[in-house]
N, C-alpha and C. Protein backbone atom coordinates (compact mmCIF):
# COMPACT_ATOMS: atom_id res chain seq x y z
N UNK A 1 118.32 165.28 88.43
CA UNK A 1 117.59 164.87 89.60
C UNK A 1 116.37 164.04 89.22
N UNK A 2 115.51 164.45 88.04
CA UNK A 2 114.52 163.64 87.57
C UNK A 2 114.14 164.16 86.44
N UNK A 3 112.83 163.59 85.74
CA UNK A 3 112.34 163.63 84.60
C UNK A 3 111.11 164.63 84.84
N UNK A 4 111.14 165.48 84.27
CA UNK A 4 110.16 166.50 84.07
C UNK A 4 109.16 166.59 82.46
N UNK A 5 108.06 166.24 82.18
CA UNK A 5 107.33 166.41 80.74
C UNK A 5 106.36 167.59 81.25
N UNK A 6 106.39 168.69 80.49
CA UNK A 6 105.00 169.09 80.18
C UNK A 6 104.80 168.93 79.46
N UNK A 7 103.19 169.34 79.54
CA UNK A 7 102.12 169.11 78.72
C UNK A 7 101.60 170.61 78.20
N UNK A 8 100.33 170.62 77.84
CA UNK A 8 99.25 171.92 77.49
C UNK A 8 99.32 172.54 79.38
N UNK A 9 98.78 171.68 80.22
CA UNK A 9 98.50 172.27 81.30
C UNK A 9 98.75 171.05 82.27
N UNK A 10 99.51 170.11 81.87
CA UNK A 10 99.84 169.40 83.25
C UNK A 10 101.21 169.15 82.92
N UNK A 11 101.87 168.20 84.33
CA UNK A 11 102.96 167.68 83.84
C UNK A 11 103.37 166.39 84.97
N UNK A 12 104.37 165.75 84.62
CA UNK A 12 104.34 164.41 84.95
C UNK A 12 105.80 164.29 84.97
N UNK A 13 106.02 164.02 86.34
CA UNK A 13 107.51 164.20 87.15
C UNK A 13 108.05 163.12 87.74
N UNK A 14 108.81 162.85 87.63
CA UNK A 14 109.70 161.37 88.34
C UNK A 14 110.67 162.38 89.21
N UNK A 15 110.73 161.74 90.47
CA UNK A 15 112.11 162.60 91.35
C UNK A 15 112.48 161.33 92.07
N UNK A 16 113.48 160.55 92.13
CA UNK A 16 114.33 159.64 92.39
C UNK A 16 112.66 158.69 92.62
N UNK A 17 112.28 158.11 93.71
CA UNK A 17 111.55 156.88 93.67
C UNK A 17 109.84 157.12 93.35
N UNK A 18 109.73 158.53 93.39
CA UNK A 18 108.02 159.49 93.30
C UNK A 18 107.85 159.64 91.97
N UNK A 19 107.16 159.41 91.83
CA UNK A 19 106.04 159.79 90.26
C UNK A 19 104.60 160.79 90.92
N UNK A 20 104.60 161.67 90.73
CA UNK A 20 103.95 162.98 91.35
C UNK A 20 102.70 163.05 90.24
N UNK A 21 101.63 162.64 90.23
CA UNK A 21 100.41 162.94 88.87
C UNK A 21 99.56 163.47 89.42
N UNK A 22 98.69 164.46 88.48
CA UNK A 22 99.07 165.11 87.71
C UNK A 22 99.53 166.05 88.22
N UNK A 23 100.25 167.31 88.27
CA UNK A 23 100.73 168.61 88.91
C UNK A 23 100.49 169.78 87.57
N UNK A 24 99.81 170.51 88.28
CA UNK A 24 100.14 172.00 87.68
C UNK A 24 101.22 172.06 86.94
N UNK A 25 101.26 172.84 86.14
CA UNK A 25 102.62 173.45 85.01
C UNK A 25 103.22 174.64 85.96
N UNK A 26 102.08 175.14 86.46
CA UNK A 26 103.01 176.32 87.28
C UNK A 26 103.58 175.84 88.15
N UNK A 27 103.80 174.55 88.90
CA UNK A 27 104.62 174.31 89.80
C UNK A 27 106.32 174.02 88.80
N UNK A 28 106.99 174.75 89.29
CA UNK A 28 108.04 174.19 88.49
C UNK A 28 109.50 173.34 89.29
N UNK A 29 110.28 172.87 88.81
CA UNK A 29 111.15 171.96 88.96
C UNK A 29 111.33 171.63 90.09
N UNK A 30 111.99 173.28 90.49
CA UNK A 30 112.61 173.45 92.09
C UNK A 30 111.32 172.92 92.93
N UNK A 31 109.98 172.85 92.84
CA UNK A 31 109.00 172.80 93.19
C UNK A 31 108.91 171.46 93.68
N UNK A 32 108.68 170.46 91.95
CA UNK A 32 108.43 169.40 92.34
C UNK A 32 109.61 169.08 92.88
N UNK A 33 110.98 168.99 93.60
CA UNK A 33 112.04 168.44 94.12
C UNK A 33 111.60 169.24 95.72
N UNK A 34 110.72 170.26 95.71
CA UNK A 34 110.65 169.99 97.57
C UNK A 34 109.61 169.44 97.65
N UNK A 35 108.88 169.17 96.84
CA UNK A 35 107.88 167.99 96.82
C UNK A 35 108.22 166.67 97.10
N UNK A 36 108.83 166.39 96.50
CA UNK A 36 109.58 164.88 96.75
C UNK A 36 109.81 165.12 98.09
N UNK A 37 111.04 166.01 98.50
CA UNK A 37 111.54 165.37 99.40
C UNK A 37 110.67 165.93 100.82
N UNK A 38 109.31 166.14 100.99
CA UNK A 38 108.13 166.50 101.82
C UNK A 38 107.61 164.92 101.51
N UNK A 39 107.62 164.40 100.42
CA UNK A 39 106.93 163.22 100.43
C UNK A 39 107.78 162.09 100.93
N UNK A 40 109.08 162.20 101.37
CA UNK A 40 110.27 161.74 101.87
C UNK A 40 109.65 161.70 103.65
N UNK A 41 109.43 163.04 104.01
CA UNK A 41 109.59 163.17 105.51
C UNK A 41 108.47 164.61 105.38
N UNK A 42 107.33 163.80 105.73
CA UNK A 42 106.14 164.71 105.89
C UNK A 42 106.66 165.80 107.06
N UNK A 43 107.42 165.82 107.75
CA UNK A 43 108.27 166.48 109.06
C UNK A 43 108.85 167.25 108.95
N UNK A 44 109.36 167.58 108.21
CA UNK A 44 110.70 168.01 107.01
C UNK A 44 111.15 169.95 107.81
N UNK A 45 111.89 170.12 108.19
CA UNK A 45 111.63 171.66 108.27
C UNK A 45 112.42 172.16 107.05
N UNK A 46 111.99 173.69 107.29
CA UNK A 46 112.20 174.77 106.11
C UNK A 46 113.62 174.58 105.99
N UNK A 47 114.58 174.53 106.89
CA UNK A 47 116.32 174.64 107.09
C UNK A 47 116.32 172.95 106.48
N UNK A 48 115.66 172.25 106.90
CA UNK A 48 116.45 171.21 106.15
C UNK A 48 116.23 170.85 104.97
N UNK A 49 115.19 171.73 104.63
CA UNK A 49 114.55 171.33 103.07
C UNK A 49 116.04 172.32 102.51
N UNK A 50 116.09 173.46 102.42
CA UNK A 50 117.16 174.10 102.20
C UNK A 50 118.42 173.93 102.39
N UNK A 51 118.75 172.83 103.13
CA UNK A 51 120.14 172.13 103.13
C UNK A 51 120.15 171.39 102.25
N UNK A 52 118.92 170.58 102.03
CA UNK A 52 119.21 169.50 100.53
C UNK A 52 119.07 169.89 99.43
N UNK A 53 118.80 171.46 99.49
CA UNK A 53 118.07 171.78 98.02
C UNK A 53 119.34 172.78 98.01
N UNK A 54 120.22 173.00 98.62
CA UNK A 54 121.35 173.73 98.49
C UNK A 54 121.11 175.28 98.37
N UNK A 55 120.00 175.89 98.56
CA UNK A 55 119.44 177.20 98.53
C UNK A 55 119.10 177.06 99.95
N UNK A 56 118.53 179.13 100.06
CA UNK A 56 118.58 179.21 101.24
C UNK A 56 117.19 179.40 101.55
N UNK A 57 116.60 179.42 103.24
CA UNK A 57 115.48 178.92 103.63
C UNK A 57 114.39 180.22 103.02
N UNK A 58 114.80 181.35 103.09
CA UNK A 58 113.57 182.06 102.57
C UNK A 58 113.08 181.68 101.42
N UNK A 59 114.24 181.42 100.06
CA UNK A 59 114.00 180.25 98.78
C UNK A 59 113.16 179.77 99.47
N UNK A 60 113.41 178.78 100.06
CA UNK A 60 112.23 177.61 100.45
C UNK A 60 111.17 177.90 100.54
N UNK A 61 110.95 178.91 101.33
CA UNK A 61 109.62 179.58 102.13
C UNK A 61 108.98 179.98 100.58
N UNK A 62 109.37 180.63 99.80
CA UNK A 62 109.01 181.18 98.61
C UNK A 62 107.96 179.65 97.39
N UNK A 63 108.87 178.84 97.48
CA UNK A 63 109.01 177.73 96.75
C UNK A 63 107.68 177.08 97.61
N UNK A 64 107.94 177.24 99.11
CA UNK A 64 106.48 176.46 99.87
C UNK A 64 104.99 176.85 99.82
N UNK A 65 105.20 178.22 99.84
CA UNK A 65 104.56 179.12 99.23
C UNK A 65 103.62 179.27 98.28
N UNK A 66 104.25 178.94 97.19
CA UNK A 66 103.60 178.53 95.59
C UNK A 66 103.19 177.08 95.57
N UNK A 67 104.16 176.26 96.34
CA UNK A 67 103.20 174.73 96.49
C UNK A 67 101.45 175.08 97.12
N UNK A 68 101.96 176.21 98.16
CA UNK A 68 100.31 175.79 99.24
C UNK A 68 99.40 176.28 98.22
N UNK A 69 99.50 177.97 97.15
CA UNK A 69 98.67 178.35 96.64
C UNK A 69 98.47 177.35 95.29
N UNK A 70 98.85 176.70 95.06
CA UNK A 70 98.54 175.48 94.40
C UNK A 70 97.88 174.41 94.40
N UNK A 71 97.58 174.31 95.60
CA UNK A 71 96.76 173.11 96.28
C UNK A 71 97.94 172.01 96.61
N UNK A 72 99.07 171.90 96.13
CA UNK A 72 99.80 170.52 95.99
C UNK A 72 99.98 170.24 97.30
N UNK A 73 100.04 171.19 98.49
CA UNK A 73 100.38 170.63 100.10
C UNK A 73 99.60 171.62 100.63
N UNK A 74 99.70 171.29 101.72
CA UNK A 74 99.18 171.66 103.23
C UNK A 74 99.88 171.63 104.50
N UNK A 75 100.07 172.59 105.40
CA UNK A 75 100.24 172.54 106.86
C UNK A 75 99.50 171.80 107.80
N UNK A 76 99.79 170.71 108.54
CA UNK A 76 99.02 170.23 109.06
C UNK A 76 99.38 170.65 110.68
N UNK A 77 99.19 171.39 111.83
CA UNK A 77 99.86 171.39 113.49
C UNK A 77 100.85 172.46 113.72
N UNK A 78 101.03 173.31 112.73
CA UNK A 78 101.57 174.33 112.61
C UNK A 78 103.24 173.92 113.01
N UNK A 79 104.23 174.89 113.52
CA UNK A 79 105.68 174.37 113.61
C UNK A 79 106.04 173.33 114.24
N UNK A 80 105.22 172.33 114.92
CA UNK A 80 105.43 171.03 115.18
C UNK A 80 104.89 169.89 114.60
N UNK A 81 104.28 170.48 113.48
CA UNK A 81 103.29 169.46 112.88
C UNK A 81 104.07 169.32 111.60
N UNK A 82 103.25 169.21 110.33
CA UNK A 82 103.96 168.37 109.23
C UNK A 82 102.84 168.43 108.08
N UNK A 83 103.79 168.13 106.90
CA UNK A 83 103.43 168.63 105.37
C UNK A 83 102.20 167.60 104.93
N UNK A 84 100.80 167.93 104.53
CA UNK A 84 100.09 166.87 103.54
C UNK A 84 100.29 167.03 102.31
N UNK A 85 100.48 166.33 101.55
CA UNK A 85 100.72 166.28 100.20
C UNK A 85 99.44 165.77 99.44
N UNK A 86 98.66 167.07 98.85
CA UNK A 86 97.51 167.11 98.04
C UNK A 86 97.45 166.13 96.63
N UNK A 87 98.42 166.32 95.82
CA UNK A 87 98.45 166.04 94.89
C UNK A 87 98.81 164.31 94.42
C-alpha cells in the first residue's frame, strides 16, 4: 500500500499520492492508511473507512482512537461533520 521508514522517534510514510511528515512511531501502518484515506475525504464515515480498510468498524473506531490521542486528527461537527488532519 505504501512506504513506511522509521526512525528513533518519527517516521515518514508515503500512502498512494500523501507523504504524511513527521508522524509519531506509535501511530502504526493500519494508522497511517486511515490517515490517508481521511485525507482523501475529510467526510469519510467509520463504515466506510472499514469497507476500504477491509476490517471491521469497531477496528476503525479503535485505530481512530489512537489517531485522536495522538494529535494526528480531530473531530470537527460531531456525526455530520468531518475529520481535521493535525499532522
Amino acid at each position: 500500500m505504501g512506504r513506511l521508514r522509521n526512525e528513533k522517534t518519527r517516521a515518514i510514510v508515503t500512502l498512494g499520492r500523501h507523504t504524511v511528515l513527521p508522524v509519531l512511531k506509535r501511530v502504526s501502518a493500519r494508522q497511517q492508511a486511515v490517515l490517508a484515506l481521511i485525507q482523501d475525504n475529510p467526510s469519510i464515515s467509520r463504515q466506510a473507512l472499514a469497507d476500504k480498510l477491509g476490517i471491521n468498524a469497531s477496528a476503525v473506531q479503535k485505530h481512530l482512537d489512537k489517531l485522536k490521542e495522538a494529535g494526528a486528527i480531530e473531530r470537527i461537527g460531531g456525526t455530520r461533520g468531518y475529520w481535521q488532519v493535525k499532522v
